[in-house]
PDB file of N, CA and C in Angstrom:
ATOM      1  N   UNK A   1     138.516 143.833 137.086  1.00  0.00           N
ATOM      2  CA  UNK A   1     138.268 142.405 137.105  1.00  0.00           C
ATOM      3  C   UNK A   1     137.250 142.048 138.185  1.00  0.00           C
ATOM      4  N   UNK A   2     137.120 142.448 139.302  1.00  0.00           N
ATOM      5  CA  UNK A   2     135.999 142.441 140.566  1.00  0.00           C
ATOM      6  C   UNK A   2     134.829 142.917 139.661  1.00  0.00           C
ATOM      7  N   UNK A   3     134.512 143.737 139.361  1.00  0.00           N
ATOM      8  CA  UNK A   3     133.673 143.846 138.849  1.00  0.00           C
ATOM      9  C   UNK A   3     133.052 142.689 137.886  1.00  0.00           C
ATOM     10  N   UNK A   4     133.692 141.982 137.149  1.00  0.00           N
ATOM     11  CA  UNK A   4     133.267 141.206 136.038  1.00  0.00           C
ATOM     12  C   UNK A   4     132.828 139.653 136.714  1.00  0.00           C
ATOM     13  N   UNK A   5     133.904 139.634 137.656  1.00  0.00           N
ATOM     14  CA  UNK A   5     133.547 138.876 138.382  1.00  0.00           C
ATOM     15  C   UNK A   5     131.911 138.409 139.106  1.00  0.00           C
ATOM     16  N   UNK A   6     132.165 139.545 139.808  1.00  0.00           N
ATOM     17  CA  UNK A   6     130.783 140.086 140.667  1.00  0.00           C
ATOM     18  C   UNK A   6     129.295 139.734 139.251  1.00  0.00           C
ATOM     19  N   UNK A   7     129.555 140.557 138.286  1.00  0.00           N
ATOM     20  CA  UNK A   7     128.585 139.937 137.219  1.00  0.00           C
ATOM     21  C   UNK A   7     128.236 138.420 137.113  1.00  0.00           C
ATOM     22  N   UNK A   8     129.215 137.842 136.655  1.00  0.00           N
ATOM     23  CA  UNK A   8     129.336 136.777 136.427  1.00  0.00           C
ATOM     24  C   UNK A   8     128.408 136.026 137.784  1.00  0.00           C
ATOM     25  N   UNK A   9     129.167 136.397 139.007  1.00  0.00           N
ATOM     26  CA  UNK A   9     128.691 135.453 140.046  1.00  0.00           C
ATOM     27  C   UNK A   9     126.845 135.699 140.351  1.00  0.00           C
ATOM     28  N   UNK A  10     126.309 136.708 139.883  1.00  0.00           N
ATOM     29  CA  UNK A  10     125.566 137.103 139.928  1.00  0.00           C
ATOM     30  C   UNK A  10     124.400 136.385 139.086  1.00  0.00           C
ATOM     31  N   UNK A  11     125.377 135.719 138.047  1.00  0.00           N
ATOM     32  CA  UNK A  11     124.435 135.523 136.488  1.00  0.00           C
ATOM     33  C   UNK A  11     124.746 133.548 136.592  1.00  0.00           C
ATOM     34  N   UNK A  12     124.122 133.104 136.994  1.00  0.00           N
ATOM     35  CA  UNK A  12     124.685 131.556 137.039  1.00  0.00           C
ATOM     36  C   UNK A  12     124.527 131.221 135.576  1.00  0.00           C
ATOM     37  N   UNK A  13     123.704 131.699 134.933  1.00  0.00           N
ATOM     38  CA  UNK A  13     123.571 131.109 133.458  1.00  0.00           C
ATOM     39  C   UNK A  13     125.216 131.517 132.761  1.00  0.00           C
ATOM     40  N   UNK A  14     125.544 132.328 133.292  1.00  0.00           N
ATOM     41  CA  UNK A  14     126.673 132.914 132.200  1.00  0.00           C
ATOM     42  C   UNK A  14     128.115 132.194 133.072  1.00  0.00           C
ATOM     43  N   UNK A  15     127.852 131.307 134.452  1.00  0.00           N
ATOM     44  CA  UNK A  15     129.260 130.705 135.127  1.00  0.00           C
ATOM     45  C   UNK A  15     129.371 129.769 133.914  1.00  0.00           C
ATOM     46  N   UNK A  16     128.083 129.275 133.872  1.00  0.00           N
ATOM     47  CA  UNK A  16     128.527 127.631 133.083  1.00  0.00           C
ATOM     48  C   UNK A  16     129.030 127.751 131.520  1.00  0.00           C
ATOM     49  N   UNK A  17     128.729 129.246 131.042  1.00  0.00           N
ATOM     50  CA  UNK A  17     129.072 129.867 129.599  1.00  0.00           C
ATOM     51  C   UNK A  17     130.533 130.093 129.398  1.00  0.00           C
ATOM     52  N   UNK A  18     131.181 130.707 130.753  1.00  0.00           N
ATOM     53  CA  UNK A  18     132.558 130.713 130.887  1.00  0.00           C
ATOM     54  C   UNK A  18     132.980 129.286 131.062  1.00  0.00           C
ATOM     55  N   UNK A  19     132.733 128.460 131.830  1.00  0.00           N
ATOM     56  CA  UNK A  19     133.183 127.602 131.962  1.00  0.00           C
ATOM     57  C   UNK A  19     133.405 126.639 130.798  1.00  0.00           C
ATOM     58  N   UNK A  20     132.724 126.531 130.065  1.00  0.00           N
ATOM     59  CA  UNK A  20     132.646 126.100 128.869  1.00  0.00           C
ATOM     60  C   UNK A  20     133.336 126.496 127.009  1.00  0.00           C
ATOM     61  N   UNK A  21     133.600 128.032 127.901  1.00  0.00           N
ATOM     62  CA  UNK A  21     134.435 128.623 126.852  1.00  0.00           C
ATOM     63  C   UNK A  21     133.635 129.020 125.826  1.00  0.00           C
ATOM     64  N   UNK A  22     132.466 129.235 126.079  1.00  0.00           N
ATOM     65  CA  UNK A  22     131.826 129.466 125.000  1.00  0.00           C
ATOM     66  C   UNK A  22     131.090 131.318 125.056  1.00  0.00           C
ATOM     67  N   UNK A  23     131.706 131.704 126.204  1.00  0.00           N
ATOM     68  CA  UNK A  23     131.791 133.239 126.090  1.00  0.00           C
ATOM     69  C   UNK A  23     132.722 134.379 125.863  1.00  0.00           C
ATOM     70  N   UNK A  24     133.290 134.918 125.920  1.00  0.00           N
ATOM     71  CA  UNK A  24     134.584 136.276 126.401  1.00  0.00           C
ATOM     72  C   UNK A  24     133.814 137.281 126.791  1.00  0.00           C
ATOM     73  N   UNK A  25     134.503 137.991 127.878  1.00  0.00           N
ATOM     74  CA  UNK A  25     134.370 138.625 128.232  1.00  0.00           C
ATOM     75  C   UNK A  25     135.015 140.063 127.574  1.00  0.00           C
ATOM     76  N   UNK A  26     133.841 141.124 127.044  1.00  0.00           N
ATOM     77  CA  UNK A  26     134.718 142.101 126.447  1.00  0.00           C
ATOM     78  C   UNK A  26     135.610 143.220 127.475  1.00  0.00           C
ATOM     79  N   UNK A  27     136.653 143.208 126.331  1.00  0.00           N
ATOM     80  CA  UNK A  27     137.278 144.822 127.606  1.00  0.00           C
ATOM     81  C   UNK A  27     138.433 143.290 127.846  1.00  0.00           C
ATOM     82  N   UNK A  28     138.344 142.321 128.160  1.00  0.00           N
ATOM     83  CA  UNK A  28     139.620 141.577 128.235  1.00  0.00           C
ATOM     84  C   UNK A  28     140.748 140.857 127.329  1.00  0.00           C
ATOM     85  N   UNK A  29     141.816 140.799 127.822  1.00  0.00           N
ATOM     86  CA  UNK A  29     142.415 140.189 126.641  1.00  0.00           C
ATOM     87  C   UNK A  29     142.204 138.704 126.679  1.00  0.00           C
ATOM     88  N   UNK A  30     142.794 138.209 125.511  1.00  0.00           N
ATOM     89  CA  UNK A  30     142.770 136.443 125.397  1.00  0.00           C
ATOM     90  C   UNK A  30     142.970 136.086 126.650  1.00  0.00           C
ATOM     91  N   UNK A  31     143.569 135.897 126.931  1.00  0.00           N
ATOM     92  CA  UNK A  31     144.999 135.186 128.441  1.00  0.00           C
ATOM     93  C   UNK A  31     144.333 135.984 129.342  1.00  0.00           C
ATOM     94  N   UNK A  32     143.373 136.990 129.774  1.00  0.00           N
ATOM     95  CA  UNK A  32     142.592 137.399 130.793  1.00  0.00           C
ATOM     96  C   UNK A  32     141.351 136.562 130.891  1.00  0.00           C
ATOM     97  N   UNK A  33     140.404 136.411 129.594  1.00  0.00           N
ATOM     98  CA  UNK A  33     139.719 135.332 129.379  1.00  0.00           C
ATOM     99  C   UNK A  33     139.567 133.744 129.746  1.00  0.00           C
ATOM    100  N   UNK A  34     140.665 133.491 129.304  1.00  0.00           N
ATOM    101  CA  UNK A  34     141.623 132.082 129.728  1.00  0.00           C
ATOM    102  C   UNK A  34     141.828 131.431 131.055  1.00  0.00           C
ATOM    103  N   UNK A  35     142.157 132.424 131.562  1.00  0.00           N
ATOM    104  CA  UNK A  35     142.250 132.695 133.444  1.00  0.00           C
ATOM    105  C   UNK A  35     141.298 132.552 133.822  1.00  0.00           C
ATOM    106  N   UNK A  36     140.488 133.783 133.489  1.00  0.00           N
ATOM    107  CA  UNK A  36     138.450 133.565 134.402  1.00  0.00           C
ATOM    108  C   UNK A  36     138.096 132.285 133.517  1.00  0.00           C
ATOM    109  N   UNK A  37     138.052 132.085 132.775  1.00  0.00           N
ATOM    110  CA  UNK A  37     137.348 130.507 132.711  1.00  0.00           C
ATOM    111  C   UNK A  37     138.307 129.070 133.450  1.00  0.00           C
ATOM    112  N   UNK A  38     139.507 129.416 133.713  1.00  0.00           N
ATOM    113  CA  UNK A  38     140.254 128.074 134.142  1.00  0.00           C
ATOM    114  C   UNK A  38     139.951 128.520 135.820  1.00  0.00           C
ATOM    115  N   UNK A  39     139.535 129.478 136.443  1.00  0.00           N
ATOM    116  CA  UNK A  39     139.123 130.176 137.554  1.00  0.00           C
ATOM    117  C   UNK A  39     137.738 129.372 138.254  1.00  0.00           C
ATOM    118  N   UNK A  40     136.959 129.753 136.642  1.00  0.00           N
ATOM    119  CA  UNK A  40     135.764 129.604 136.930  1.00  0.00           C
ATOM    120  C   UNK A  40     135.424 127.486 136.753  1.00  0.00           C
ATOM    121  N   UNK A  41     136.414 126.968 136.269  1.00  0.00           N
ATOM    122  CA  UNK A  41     136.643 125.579 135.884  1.00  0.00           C
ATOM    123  C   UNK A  41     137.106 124.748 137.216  1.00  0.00           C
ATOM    124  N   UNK A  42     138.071 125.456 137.737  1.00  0.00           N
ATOM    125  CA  UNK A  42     138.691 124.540 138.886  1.00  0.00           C
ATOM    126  C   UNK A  42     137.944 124.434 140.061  1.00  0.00           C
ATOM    127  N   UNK A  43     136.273 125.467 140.179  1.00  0.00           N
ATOM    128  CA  UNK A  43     135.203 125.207 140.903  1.00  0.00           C
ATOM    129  C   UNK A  43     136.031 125.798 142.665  1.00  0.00           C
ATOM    130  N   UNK A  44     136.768 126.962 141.787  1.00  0.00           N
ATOM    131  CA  UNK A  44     137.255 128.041 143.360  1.00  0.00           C
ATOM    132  C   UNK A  44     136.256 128.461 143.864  1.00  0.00           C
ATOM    133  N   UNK A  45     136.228 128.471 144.998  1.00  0.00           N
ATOM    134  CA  UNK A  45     134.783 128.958 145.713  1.00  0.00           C
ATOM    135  C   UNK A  45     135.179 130.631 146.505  1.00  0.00           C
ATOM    136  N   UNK A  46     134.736 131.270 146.283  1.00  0.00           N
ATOM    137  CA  UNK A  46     134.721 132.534 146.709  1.00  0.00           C
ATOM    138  C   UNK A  46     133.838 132.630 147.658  1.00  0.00           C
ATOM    139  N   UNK A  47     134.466 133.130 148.798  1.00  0.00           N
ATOM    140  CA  UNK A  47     133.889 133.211 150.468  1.00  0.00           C
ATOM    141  C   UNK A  47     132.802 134.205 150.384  1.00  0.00           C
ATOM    142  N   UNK A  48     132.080 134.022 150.874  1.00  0.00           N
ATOM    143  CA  UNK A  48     130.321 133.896 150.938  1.00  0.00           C
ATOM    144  C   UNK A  48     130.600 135.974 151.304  1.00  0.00           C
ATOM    145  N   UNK A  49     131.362 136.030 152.325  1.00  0.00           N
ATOM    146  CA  UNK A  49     132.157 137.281 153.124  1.00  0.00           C
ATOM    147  C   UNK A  49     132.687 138.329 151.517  1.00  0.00           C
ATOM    148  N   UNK A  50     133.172 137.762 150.992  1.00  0.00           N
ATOM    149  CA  UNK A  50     134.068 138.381 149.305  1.00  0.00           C
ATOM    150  C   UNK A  50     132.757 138.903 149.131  1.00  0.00           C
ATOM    151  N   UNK A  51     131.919 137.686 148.336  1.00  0.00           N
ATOM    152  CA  UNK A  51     130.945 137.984 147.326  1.00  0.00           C
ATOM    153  C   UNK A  51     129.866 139.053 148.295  1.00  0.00           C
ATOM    154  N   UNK A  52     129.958 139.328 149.430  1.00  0.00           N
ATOM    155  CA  UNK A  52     128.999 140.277 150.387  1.00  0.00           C
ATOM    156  C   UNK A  52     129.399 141.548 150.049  1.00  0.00           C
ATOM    157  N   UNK A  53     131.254 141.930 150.353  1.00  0.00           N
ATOM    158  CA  UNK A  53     131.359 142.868 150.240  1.00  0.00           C
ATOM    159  C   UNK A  53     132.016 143.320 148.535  1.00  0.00           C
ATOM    160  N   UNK A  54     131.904 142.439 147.851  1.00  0.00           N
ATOM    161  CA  UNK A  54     131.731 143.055 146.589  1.00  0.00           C
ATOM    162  C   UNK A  54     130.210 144.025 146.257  1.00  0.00           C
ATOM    163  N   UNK A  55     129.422 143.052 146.365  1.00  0.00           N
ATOM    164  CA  UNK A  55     128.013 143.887 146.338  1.00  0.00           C
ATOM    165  C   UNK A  55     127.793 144.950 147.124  1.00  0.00           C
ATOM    166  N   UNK A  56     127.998 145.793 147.981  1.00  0.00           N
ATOM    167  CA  UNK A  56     128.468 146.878 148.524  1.00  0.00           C
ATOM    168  C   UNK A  56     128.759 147.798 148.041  1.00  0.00           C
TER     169      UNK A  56
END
């Protein structure tokens, strides 16, 4: 899931695609899907520090 994440945060065109529900992510289930977009909806902000040492 870090990983997909990390994509995602990477790709701003594709936040607002989740957010919108108008993507899935493959390799996940429904209700994994569901989550990263209500994730990516409630406008959680992931510490500047996370997204550093993800890219790593």
């Amino acid at each position: 899931m870090q990983e997909i994440i990390q994509y995602i945060m990477e790709n701003p065109d594709l936040i607002e695609k989740v957010k919108a529900g108008t993507v899935q992510m493959v390799g996940l289930t429904i209700e994994e899907n569901e989550l990263l977009r209500e994730v990516f909806q409630s406008n959680t902000i992931v510490d500047a520090a996370i997204r550093k040492a993800w890219r790593n």
